[in-house]
Every structure is written in structure tokens, then in C-alpha cells.
C-alpha atoms as a PDB file:
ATOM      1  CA  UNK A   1       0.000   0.000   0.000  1.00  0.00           C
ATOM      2  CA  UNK A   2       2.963   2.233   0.803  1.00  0.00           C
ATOM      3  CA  UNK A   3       4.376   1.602  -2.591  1.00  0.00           C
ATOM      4  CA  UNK A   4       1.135   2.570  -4.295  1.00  0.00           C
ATOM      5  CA  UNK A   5       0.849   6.048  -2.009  1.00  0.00           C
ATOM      6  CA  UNK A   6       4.905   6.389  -2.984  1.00  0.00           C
ATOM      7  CA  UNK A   7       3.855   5.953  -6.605  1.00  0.00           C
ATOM      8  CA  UNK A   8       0.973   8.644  -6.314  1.00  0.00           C
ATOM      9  CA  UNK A   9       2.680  11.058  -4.995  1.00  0.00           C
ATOM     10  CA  UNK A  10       5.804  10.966  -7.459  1.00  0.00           C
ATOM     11  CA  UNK A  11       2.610  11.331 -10.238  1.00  0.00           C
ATOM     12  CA  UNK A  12       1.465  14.553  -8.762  1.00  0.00           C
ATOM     13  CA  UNK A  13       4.879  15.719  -7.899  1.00  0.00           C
ATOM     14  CA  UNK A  14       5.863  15.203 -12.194  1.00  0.00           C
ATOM     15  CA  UNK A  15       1.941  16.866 -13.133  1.00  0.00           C
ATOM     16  CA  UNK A  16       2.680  19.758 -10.728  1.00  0.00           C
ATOM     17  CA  UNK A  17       6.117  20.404 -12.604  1.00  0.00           C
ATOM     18  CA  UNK A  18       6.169  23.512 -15.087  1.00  0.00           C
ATOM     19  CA  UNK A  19       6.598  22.098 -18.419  1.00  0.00           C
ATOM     20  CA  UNK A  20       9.054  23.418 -21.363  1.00  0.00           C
ATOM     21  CA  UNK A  21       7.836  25.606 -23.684  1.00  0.00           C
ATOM     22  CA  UNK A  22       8.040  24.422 -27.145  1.00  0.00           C
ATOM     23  CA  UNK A  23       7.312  25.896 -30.525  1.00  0.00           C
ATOM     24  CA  UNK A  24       4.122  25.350 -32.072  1.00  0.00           C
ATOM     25  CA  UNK A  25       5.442  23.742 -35.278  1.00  0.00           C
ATOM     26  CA  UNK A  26       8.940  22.018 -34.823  1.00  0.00           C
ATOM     27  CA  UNK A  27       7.907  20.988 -31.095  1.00  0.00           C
ATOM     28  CA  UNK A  28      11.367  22.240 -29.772  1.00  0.00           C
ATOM     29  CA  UNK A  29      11.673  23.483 -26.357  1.00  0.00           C
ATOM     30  CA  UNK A  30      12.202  27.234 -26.378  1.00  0.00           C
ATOM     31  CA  UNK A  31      12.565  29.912 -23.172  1.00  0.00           C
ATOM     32  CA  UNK A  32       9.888  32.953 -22.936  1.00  0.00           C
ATOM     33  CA  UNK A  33      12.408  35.337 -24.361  1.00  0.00           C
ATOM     34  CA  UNK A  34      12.785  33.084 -27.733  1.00  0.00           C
ATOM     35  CA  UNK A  35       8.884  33.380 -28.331  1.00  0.00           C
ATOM     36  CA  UNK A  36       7.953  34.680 -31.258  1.00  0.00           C
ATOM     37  CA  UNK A  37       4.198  35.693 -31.025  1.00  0.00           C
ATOM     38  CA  UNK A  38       1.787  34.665 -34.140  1.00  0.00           C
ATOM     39  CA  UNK A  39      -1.406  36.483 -32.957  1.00  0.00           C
ATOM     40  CA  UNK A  40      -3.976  33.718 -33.452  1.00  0.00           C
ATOM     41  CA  UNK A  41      -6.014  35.408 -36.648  1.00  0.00           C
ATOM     42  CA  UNK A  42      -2.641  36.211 -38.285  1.00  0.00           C
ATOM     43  CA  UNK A  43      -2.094  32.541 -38.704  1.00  0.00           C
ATOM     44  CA  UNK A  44      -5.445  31.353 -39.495  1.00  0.00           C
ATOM     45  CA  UNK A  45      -5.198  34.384 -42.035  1.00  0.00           C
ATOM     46  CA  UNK A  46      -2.094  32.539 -43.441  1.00  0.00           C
ATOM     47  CA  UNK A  47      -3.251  29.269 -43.630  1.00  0.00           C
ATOM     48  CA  UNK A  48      -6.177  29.984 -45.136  1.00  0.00           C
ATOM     49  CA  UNK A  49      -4.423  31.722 -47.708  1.00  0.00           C
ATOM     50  CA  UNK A  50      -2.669  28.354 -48.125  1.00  0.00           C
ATOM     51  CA  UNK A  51       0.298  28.637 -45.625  1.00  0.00           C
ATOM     52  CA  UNK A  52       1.757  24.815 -45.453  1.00  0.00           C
ATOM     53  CA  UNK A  53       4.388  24.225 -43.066  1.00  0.00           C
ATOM     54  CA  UNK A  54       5.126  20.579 -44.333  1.00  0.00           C
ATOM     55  CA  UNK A  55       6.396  22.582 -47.897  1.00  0.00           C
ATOM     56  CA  UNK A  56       8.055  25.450 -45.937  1.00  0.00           C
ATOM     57  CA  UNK A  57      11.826  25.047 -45.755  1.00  0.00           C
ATOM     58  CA  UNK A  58      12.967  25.615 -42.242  1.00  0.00           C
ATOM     59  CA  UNK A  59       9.911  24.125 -40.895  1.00  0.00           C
ATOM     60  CA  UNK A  60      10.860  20.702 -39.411  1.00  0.00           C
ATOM     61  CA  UNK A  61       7.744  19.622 -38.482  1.00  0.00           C
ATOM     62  CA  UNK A  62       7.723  16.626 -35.963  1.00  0.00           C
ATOM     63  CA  UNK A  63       7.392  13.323 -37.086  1.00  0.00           C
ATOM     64  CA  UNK A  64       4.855  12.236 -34.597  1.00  0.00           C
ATOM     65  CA  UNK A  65       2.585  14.667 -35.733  1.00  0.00           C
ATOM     66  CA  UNK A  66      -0.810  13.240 -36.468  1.00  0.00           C
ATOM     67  CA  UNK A  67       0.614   9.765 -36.459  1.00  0.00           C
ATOM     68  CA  UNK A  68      -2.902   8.207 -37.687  1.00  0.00           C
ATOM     69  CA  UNK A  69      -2.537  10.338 -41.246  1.00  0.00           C
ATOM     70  CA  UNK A  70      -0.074   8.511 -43.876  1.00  0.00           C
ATOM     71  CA  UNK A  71       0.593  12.060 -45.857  1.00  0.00           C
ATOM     72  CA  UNK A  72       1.899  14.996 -45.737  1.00  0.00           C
ATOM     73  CA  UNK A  73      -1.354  16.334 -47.611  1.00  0.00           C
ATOM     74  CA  UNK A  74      -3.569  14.363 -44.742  1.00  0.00           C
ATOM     75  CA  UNK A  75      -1.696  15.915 -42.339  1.00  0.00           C
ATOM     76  CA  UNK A  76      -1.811  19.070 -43.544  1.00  0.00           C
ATOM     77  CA  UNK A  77      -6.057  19.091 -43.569  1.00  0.00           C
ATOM     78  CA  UNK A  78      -5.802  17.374 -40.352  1.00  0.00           C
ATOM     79  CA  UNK A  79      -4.011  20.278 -39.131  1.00  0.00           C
ATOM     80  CA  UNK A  80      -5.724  23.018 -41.127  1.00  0.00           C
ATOM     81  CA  UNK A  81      -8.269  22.032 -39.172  1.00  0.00           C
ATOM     82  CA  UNK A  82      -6.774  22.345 -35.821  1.00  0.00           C
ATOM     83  CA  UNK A  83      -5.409  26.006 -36.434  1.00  0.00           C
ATOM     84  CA  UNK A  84      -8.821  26.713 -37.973  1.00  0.00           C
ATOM     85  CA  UNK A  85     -10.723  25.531 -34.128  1.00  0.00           C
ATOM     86  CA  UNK A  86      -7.680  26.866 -31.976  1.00  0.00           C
ATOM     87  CA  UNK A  87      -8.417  29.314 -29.357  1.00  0.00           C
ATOM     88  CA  UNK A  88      -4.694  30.872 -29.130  1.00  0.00           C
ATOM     89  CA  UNK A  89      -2.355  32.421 -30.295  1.00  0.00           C
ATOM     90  CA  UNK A  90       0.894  30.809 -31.859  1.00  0.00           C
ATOM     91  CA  UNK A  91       4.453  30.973 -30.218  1.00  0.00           C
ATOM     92  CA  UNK A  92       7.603  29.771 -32.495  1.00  0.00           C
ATOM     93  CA  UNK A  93      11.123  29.373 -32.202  1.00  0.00           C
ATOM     94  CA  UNK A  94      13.523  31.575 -34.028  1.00  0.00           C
ATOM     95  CA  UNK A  95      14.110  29.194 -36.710  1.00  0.00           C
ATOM     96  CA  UNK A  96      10.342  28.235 -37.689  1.00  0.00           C
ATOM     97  CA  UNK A  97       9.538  32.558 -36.992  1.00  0.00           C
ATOM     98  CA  UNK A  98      12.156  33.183 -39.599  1.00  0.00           C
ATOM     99  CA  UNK A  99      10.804  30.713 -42.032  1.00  0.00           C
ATOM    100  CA  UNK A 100       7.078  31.666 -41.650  1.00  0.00           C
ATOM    101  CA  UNK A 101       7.790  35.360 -42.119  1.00  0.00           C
ATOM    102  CA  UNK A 102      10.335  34.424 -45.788  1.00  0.00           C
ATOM    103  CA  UNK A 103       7.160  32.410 -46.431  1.00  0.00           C
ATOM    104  CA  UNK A 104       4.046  34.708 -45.355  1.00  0.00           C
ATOM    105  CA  UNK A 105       5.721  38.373 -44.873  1.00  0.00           C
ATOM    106  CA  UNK A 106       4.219  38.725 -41.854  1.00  0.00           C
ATOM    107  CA  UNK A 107       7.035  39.432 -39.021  1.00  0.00           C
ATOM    108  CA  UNK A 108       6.225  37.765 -35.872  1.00  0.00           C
ATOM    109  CA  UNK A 109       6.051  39.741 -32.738  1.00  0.00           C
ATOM    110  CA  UNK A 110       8.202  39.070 -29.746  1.00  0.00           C
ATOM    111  CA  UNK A 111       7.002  37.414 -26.888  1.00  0.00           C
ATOM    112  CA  UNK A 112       4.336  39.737 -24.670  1.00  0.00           C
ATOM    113  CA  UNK A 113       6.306  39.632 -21.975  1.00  0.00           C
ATOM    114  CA  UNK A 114       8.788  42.369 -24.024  1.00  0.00           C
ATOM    115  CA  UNK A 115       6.111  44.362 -25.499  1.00  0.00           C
ATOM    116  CA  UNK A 116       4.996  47.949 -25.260  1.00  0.00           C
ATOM    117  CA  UNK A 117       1.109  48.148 -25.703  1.00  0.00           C
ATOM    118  CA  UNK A 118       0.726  51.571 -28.084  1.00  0.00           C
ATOM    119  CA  UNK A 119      -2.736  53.203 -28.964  1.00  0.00           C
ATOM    120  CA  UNK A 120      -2.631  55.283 -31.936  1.00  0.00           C
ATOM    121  CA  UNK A 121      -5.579  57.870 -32.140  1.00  0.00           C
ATOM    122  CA  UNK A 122      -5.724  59.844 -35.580  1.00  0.00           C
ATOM    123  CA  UNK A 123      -7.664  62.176 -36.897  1.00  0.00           C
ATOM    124  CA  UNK A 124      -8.690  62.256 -40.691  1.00  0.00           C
ATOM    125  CA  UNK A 125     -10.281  64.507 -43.113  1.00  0.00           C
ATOM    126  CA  UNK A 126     -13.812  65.126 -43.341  1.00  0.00           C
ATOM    127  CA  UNK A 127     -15.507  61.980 -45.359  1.00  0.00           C
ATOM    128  CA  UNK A 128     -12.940  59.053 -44.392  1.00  0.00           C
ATOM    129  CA  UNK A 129     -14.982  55.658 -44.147  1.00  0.00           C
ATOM    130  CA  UNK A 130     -12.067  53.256 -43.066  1.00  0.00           C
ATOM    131  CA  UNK A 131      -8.994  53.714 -41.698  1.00  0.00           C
ATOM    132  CA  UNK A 132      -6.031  50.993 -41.120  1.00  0.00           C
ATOM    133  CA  UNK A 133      -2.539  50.929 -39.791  1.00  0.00           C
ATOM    134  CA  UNK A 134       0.742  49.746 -41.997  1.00  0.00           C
ATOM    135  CA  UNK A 135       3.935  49.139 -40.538  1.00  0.00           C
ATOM    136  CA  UNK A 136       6.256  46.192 -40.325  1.00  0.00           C
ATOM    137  CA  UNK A 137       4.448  44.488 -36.905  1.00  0.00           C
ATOM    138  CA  UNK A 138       1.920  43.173 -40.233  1.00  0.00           C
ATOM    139  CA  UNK A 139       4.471  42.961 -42.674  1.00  0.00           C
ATOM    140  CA  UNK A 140       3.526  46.533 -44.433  1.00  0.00           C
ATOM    141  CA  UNK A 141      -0.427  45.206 -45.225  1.00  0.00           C
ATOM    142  CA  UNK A 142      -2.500  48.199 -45.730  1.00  0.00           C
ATOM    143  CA  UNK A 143      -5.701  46.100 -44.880  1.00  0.00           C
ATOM    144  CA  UNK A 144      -4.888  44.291 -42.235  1.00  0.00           C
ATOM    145  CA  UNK A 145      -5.252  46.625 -38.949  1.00  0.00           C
ATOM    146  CA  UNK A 146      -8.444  48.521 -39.173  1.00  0.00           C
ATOM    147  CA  UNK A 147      -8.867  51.397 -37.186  1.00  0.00           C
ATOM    148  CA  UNK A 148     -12.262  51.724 -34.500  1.00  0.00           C
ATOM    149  CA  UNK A 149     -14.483  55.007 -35.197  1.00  0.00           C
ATOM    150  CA  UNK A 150     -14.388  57.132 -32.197  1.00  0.00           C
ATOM    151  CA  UNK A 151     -16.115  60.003 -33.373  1.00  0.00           C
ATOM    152  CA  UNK A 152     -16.294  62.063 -36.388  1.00  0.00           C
ATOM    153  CA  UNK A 153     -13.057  62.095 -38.238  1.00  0.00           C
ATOM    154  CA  UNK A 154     -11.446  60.583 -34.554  1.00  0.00           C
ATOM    155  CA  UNK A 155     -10.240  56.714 -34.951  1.00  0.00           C
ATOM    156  CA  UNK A 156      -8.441  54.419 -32.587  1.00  0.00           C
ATOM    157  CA  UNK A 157      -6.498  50.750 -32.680  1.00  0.00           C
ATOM    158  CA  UNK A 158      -4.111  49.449 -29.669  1.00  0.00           C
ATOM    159  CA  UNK A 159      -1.107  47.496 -30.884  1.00  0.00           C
ATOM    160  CA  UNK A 160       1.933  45.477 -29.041  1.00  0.00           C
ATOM    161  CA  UNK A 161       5.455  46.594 -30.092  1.00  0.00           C
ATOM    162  CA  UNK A 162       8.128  45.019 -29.585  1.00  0.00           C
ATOM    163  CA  UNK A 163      10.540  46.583 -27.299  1.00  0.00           C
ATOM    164  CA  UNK A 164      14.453  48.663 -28.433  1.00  0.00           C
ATOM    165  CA  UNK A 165      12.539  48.629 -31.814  1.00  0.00           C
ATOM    166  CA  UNK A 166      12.083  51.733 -33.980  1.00  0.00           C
ATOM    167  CA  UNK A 167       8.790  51.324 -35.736  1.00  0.00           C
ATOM    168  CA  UNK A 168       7.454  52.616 -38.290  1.00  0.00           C
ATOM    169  CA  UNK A 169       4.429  53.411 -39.791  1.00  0.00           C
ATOM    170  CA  UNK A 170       1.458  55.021 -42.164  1.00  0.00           C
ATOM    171  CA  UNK A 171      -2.229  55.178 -42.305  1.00  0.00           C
ATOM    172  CA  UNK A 172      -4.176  53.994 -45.100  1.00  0.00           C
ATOM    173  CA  UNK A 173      -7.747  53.442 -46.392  1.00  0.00           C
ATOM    174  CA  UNK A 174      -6.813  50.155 -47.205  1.00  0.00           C
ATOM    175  CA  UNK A 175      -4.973  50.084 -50.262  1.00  0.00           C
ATOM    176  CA  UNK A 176      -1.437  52.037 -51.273  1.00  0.00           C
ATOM    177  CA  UNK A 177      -3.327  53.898 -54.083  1.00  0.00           C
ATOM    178  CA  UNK A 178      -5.252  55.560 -50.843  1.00  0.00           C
ATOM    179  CA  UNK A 179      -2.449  56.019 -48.609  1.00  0.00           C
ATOM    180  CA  UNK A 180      -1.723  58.787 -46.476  1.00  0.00           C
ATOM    181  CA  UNK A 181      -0.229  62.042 -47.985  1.00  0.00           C
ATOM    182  CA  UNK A 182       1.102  65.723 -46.656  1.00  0.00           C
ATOM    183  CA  UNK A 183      -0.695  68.740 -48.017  1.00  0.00           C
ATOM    184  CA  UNK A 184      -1.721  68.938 -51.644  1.00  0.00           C
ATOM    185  CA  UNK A 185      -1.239  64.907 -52.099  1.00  0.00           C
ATOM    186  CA  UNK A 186       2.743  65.476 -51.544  1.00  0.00           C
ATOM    187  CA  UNK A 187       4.755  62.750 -50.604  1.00  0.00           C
ATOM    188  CA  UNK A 188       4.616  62.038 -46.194  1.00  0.00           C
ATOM    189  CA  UNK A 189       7.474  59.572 -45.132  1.00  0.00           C
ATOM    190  CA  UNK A 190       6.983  56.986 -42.959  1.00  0.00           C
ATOM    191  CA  UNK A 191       5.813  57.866 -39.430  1.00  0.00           C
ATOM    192  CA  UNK A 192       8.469  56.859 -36.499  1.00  0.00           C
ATOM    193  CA  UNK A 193       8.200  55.687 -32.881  1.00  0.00           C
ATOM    194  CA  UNK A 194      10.884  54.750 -30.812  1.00  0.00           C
ATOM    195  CA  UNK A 195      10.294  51.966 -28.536  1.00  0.00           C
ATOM    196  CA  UNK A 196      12.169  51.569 -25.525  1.00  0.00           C
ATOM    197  CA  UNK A 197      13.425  49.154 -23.070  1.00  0.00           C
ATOM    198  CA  UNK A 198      12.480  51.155 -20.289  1.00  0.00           C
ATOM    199  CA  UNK A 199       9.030  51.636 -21.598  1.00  0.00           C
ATOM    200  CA  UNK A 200       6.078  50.408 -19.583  1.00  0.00           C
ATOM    201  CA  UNK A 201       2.069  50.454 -19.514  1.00  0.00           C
ATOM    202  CA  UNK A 202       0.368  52.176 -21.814  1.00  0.00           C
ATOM    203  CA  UNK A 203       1.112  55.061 -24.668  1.00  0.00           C
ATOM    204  CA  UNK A 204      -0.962  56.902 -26.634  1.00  0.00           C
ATOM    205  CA  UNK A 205      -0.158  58.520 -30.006  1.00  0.00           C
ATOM    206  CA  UNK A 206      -1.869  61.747 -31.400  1.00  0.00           C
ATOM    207  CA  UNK A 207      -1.946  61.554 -35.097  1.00  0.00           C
ATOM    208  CA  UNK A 208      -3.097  63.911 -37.658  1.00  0.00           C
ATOM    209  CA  UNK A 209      -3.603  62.558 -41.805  1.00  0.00           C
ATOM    210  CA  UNK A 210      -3.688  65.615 -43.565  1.00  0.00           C
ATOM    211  CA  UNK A 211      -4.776  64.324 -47.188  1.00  0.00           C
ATOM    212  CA  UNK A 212      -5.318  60.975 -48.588  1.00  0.00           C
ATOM    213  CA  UNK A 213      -3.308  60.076 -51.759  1.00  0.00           C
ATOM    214  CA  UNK A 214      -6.187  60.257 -54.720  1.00  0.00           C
ATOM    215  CA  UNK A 215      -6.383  56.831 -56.589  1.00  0.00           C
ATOM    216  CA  UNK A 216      -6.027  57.514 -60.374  1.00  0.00           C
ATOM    217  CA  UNK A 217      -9.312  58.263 -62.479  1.00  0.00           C
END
């Protein structure tokens, strides 16, 4: 009986442990601080655009991975699946990060834990229906991050940035023929923000678009 109380308690002692993190393709053990963040609609966004990581090279995915499927092609619906149900978001190594963004273009975002939460607040010229957010944190898409209506003309998005980064950014209407523009449709370089170490909480950035490029007639 003593064995079998023994034997218990060495099972709760191992279920009690913290497990390894590991990445969500390869299935290697990684640390916090080598988590690279796929927010959870950024990947189903990928893999519904046909994102495969069985034909991605430097995507090793495990071997063990849906050991019932013979194929690479019925492992890949199996798991198209999966990502399509999933709840969370995705955290990669550094190799598999690298390899989705050469295959996707979308960067992945360091782990949380490292990131500065920013909340952008522009206001636009009189008759502006959408607004989104371009920058490298969604791999320059000028429809991916759309903007909330405050108010007339006022519109708001929060974003995570990666910390000792120097973003940059522009607004949009969704397309680069509708892009941002300084007075009288001339040319407006990117918009900068510094992102420090340091840097905790909250910020909040005050932005003005003066003109929106005209698409061509």
C-alpha cells in the first residue's frame, strides 16, 4: 500500500512540474524570451491563404505529428483544421519565426512579456470611411489593422510593439493607391516611434492625416 501512495505522490509531484515551452510547429523546447508571437487570426489568415508548413523550408515539423494520417497532404487538412478551431495564439522558435515570415511576410512579434502596448488615435479629413494601420508588426499590409471610429473624423487601434525597436508606420484606407499624404497629395514619409526598453504600460499617439493620396481616375 505504501508503494502505491509512494507511486501517487511521485505522479502529482511530475503533473505539478512547469513544463518546457516548445514551438508550435517544430515541437522544440524554447525559453519565454525566444517566443515569437503569431497572434492567433494572423495565422489562421495565413493558412487559409494556403500557408503549409510541411512545404516550408525551415519548418521541421515533428514526425509524430498526427501519427494516424499517412501524408503529408492528410496531415496538412488534419491540421488546417486544428489552427482553424484553436483558441490561441501561436508561439515559435527563431528558426520556424524566420521561415514563416520568408514564407508569409508577416514578421512575428516578440514574446508579450517584451512588449509595449501603443494606442494610436488619428484624426482624418472630413468623409474618411475606413482607416487601417501599416507598418512592419503586419508585414507593411494596408488592410490588415483597421482602425475603431471614435467620433467624427477621430479613430483608434491598440497594438503590441516590440521593445528597443524603432517602428514605423502610415495610415491607409486600405490600399497604397489611398495612402496617407502631406498637403496637396505630396509625398509624407513613414511615421516613427521609438520603442524603448524602459518603456512600460500604456502610450498613446496623437496623429493627424492631412490628405489621402487620390487613386487615379
Amino acid at each position: 500500500m505504501s508503494d502505491i501512495w509512494e507511486v501517487a505522490k511521485r505522479i502529482a509531484e511530475w503533473s505539478n512540474k512547469e513544463r518546457p515551452m516548445r514551438c508550435d510547429l517544430c515541437n522544440k523546447p524554447i525559453t519565454k524570451m525566444e517566443e515569437n508571437i503569431i497572434p492567433l487570426w494572423r495565422m489562421q489568415t495565413v493558412v487559409s491563404l494556403g500557408f503549409n508548413p510541411w512545404k516550408t523550408p525551415g519548418i521541421d515539423m515533428p514526425t509524430y505529428c498526427d501519427p494516424v494520417a499517412l501524408t503529408n497532404e492528410l496531415k496538412y487538412k488534419n491540421w488546417y483544421q486544428f489552427v482553424m478551431n484553436d483558441t490561441a495564439d501561436w508561439g515559435l522558435c527563431n528558426s520556424c519565426a524566420s521561415a514563416f515570415q520568408k514564407a508569409t511576410g508577416v514578421i512575428p512579434q516578440f514574446s508579450k512579456e517584451g512588449n509595449v502596448s501603443f494606442t494610436f488615435n488619428v484624426q482624418t479629413p472630413e468623409g474618411t470611411n475606413d482607416v487601417y494601420i501599416s507598418g512592419p508588426f503586419n508585414g507593411w499590409n494596408p488592410k490588415r489593422d483597421h482602425l475603431s471610429r471614435l467620433s467624427t473624423g477621430i479613430w483608434t487601434i491598440t497594438l503590441e510593439m516590440p521593445k528597443d525597436e524603432v517602428a514605423e508606420y502610415k495610415y491607409t484606407q486600405g490600399s497604397w493607391e489611398t495612402v496617407e499624404t502631406a498637403a496637396n497629395q505630396s509625398f509624407r514619409p513613414n511615421r516613427r516611434i521609438a520603442v524603448k526598453r524602459d518603456n512600460s504600460g500604456e502610450f498613446r499617439i496623437d496623429d493627424i492625416v492631412e490628405e489621402w493620396k487620390k487613386p487615379p481616375k
